[in-house]
Protein backbone atom coordinates (compact mmCIF):
# COMPACT_ATOMS: atom_id res chain seq x y z
CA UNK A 1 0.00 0.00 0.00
CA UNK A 2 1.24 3.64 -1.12
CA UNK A 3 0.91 5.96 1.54
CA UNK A 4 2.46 8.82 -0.47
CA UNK A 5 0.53 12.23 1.65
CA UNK A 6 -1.46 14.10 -0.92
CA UNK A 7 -3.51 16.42 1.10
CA UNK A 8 -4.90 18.19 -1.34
CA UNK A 9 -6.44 15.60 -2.33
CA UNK A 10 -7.18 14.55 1.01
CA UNK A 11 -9.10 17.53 1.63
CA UNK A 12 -11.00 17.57 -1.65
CA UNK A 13 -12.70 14.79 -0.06
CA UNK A 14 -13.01 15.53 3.41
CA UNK A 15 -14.61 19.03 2.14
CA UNK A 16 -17.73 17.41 0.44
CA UNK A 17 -19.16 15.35 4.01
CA UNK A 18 -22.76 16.54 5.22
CA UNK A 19 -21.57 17.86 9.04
CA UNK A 20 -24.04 18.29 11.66
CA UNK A 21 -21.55 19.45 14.51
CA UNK A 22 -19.44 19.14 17.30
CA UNK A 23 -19.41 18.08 21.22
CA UNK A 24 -18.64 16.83 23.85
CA UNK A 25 -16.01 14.16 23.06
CA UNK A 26 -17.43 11.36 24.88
CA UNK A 27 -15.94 8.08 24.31
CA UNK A 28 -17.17 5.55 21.82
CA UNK A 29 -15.86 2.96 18.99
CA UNK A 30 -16.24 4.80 15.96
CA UNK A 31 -13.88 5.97 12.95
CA UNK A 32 -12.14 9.20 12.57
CA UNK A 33 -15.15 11.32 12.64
CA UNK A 34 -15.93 14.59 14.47
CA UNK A 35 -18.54 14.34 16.70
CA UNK A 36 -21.94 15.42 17.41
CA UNK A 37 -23.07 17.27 20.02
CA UNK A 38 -23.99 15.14 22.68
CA UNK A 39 -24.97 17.00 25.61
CA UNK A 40 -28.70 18.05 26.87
CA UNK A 41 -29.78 21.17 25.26
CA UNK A 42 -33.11 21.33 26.96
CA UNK A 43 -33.76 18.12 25.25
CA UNK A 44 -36.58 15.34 25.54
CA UNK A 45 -38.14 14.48 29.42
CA UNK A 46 -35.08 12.55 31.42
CA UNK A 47 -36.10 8.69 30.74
CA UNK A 48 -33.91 5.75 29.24
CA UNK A 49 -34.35 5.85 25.85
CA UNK A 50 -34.55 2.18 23.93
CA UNK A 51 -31.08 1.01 23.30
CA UNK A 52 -32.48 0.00 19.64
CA UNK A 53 -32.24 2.37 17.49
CA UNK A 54 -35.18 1.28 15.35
CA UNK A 55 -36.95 0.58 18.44
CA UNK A 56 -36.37 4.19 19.54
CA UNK A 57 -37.78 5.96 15.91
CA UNK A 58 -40.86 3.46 16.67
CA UNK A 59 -41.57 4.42 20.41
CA UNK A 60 -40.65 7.93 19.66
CA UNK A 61 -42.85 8.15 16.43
CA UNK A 62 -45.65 7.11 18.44
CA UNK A 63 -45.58 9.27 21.07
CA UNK A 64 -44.91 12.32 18.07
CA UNK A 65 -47.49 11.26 16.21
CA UNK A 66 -50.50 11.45 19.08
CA UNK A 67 -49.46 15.36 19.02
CA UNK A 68 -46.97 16.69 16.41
CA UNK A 69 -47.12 20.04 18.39
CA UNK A 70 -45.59 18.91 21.70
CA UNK A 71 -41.89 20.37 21.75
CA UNK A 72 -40.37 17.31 23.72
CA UNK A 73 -42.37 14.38 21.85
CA UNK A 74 -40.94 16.15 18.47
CA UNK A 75 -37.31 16.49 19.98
CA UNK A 76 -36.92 12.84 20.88
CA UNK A 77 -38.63 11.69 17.64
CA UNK A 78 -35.99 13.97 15.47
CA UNK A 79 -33.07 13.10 18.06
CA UNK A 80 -34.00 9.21 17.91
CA UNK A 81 -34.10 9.44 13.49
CA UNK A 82 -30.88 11.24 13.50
CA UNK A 83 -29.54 8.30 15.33
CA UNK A 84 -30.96 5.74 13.07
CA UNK A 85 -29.84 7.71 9.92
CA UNK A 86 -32.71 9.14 9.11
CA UNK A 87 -31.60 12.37 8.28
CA UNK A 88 -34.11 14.06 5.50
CA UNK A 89 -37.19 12.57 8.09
CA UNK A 90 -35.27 14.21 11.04
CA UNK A 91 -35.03 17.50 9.58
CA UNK A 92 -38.58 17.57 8.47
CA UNK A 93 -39.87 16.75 11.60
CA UNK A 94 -37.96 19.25 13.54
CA UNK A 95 -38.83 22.02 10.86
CA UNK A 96 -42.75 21.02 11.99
CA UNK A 97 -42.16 21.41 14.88
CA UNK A 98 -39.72 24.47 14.77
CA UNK A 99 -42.89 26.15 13.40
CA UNK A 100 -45.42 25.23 15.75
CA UNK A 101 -42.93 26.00 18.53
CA UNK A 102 -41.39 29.47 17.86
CA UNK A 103 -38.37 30.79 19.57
CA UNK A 104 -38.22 27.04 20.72
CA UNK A 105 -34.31 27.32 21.22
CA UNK A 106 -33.39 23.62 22.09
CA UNK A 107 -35.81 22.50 18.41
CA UNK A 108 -33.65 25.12 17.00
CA UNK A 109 -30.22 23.41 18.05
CA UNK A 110 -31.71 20.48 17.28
CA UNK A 111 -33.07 21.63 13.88
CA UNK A 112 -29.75 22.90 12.81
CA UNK A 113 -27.76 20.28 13.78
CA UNK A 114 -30.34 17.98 11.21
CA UNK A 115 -29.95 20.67 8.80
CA UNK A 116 -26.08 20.27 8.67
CA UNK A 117 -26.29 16.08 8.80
CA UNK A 118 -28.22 16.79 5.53
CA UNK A 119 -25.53 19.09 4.43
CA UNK A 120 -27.58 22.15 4.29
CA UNK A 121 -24.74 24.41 6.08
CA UNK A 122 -25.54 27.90 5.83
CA UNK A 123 -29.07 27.46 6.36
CA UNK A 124 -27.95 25.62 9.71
CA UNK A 125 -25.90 27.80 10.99
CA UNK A 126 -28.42 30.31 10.76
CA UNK A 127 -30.75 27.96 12.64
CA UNK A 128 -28.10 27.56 15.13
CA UNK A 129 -27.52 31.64 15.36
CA UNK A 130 -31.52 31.66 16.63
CA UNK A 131 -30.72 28.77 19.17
CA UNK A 132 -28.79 30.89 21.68
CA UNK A 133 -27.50 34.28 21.84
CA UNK A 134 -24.63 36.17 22.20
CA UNK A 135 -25.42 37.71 25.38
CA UNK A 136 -26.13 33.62 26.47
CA UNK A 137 -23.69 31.32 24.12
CA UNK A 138 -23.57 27.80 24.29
CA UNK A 139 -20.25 26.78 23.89
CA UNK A 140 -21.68 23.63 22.05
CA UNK A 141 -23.64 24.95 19.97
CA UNK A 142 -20.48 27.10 19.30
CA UNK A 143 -18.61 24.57 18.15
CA UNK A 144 -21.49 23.34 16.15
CA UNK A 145 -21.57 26.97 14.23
CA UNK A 146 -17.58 26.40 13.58
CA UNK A 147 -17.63 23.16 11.55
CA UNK A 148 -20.84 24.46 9.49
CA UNK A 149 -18.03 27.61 8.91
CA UNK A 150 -15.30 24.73 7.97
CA UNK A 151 -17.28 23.02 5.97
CA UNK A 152 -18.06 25.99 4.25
CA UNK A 153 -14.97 26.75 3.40
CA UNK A 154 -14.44 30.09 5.97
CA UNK A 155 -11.85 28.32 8.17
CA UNK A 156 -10.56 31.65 10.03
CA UNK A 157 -14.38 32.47 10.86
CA UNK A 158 -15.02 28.63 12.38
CA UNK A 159 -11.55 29.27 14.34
CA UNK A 160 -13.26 32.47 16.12
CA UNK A 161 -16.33 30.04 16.97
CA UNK A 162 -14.27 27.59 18.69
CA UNK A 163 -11.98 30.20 20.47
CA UNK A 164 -15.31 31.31 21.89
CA UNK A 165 -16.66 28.14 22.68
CA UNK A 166 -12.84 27.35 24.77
CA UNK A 167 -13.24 30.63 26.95
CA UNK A 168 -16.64 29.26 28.11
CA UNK A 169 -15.03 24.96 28.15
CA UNK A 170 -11.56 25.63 28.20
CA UNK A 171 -10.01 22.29 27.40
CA UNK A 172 -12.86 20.66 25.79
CA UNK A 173 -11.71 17.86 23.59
CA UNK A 174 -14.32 18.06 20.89
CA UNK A 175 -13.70 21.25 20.46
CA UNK A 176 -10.03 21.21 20.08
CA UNK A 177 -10.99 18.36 17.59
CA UNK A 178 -12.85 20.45 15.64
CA UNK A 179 -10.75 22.99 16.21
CA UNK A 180 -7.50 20.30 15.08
CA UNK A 181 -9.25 19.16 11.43
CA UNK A 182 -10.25 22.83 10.99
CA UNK A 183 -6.35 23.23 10.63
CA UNK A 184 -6.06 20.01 8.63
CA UNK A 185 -8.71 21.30 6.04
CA UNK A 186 -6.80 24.46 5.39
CA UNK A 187 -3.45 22.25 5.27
CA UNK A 188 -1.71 23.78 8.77
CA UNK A 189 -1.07 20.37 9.54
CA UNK A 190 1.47 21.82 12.58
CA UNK A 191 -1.22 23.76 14.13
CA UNK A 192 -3.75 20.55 13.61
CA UNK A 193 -1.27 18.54 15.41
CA UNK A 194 -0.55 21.23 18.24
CA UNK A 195 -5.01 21.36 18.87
CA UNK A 196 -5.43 17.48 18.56
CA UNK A 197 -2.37 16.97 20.96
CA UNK A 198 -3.95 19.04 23.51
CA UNK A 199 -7.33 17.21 22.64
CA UNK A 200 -5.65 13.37 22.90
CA UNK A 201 -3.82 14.76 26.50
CA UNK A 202 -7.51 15.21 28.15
CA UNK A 203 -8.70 12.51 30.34
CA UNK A 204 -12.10 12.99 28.43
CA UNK A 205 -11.08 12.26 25.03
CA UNK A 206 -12.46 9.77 22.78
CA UNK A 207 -11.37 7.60 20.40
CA UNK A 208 -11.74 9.70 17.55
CA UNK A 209 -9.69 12.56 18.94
CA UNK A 210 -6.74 9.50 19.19
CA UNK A 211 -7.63 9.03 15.51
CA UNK A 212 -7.69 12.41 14.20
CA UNK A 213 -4.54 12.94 15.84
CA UNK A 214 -3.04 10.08 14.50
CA UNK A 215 -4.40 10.75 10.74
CA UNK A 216 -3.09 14.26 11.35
CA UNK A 217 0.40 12.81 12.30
CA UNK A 218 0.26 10.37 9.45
CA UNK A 219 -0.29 12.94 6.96
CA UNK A 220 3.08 14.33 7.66
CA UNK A 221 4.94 11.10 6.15
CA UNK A 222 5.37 9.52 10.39
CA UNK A 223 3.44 6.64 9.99
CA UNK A 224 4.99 4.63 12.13
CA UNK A 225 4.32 7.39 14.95
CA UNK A 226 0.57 7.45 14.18
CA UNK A 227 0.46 3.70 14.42
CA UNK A 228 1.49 3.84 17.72
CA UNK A 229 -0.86 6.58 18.58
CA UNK A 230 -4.15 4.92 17.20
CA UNK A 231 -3.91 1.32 19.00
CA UNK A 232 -2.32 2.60 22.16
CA UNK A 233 -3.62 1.23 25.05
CA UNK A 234 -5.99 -0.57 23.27
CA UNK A 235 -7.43 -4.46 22.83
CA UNK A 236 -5.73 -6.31 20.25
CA UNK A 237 -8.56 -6.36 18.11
CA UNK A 238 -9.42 -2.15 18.08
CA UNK A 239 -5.85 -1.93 17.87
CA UNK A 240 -5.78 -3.65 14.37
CA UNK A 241 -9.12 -1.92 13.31
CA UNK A 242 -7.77 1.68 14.16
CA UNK A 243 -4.30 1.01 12.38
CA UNK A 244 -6.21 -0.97 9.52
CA UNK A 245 -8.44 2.43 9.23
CA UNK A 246 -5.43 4.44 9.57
CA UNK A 247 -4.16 2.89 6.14
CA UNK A 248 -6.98 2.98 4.06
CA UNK A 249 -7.72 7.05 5.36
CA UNK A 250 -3.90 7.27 4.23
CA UNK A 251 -3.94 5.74 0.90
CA UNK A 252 -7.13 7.72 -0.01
CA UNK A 253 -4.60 10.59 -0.48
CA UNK A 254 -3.20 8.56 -2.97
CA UNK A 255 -6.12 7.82 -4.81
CA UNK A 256 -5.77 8.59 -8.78
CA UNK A 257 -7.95 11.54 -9.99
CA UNK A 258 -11.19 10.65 -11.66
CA UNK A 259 -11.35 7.19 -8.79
CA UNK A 260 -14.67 6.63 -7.79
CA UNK A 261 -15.62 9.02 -4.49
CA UNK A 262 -15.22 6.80 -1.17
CA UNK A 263 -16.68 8.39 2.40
CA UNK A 264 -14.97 10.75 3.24
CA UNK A 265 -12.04 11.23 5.83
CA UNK A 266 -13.11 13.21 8.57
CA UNK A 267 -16.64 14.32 9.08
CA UNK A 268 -18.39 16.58 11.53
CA UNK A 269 -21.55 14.91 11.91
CA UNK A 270 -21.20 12.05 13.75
CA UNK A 271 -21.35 11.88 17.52
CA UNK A 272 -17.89 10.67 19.05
């Protein structure tokens, strides 16, 4: 396998992904993806929600269905078919209910986020813009504003969101991953390296700050460094899946022009 570092090519890629927004940097098994916001935003009533996703959009639906207009039942219902994938359903739900809930600020957040999933990213970030205010940020939904601005293409204007979102969470490690590929996609790989290293040191991180990081490093021709970063401290077997994913994110870069479009490398839509 070639792993010659083409990041222009790299970032061609990595530019087109739908991105819904970035959070709290819990821990999970996923790929090198940013993540979602994660945290309450005056979300649905405090209950276990079904472990299933499917079983979730069906319980969910229900309970939406028997009154379209109730804020929470519409929150959970657009929160549970974002989790199942159902992206276009999520954001026409929440629009619904967006309207039949004005000023509704956690719909809004909620809203916008399915807005970006479904790569609609000015029009979320001016969703997002309604959900809080500057007088009251939410350093979340900060971050969220930022990778619409990255993906976007205005890179110094995302920075300034997640610089504002660190005053309020200094430290944060989803935000100095966002903050990390936001460096990567305008090819400061130094300065992506210098964010995701402060990301990686916080007790807090998950795994997809280790593999950002170690894409980041990789893309500077130290593969052997990046290895070691993405299955430290790991099982054996999500050891060899992180370097294994390592390699083919790598050899992407590589990929002749005109190859048939693979997912992208680093999205900001999925929850970490």
């Amino acid at each position: 396998m070639r792993l010659r570092f083409s990041l222009a090519r790299l970032v061609a890629s990595t530019s087109l992904v739908a991105v819904v927004a970035m959070g709290l940097g819990g821990c999970s098994s996923g790929m090198s993806k940013l993540s979602d916001v994660t945290g309450s935003l005056g979300g649905p009533r405090a209950e276990a929600a079904p472990a299933d996703p499917v079983r979730a959009v069906e319980v969910y639906g229900e309970r939406y269905r028997a009154n379209p207009k109730d804020a929470d039942a519409a929150l959970a219902y657009g929160q549970a078919l974002r989790a199942n994938g159902q992206r276009a359903q999520a954001a026409a739900v929440l629009e619904q209910a967006t309207i039949a809930n004005p000023g509704n600020k956690a719909l809004l957040a909620q809203y916008g986020r399915a807005l970006a999933d479904n790569g609609n990213f000015q029009q979320a970030y001016d969703v997002l813009s309604k959900a809080h205010s500057p007088d009251n940020p939410d350093w979340r939904l900060l971050s969220v504003q930022g990778t619409t601005l990255d993906q976007m293409g205005r890179h110094e204007e995302a920075r300034s969101y997640y610089a504002s979102a660190l005053k309020i969470a200094p430290g944060d490690p989803g935000v100095l991953s966002n903050l990390g590929l936001s460096y990567m996609l305008s090819r400061d790989l130094p300065k992506a390296e210098e964010a995701l290293r402060q990301a990686y040191a916080s007790p807090r991180a998950g795994i997809r700050v280790r593999q950002n990081l170690g894409l980041v490093v990789g893309l500077q021709g130290r593969f052997a460094e990046a290895e070691t970063i993405v299955k430290a401290d790991l099982p054996p077997d999500q050891a060899a899946a992180n370097v294994a994913y390592l390699k083919e994110m790598l050899s992407r870069s590589d990929s002749p022009r005109g190859a048939p479009k693979r997912t992208p490398v680093a999205s900001l839509s999925q929850r970490d």
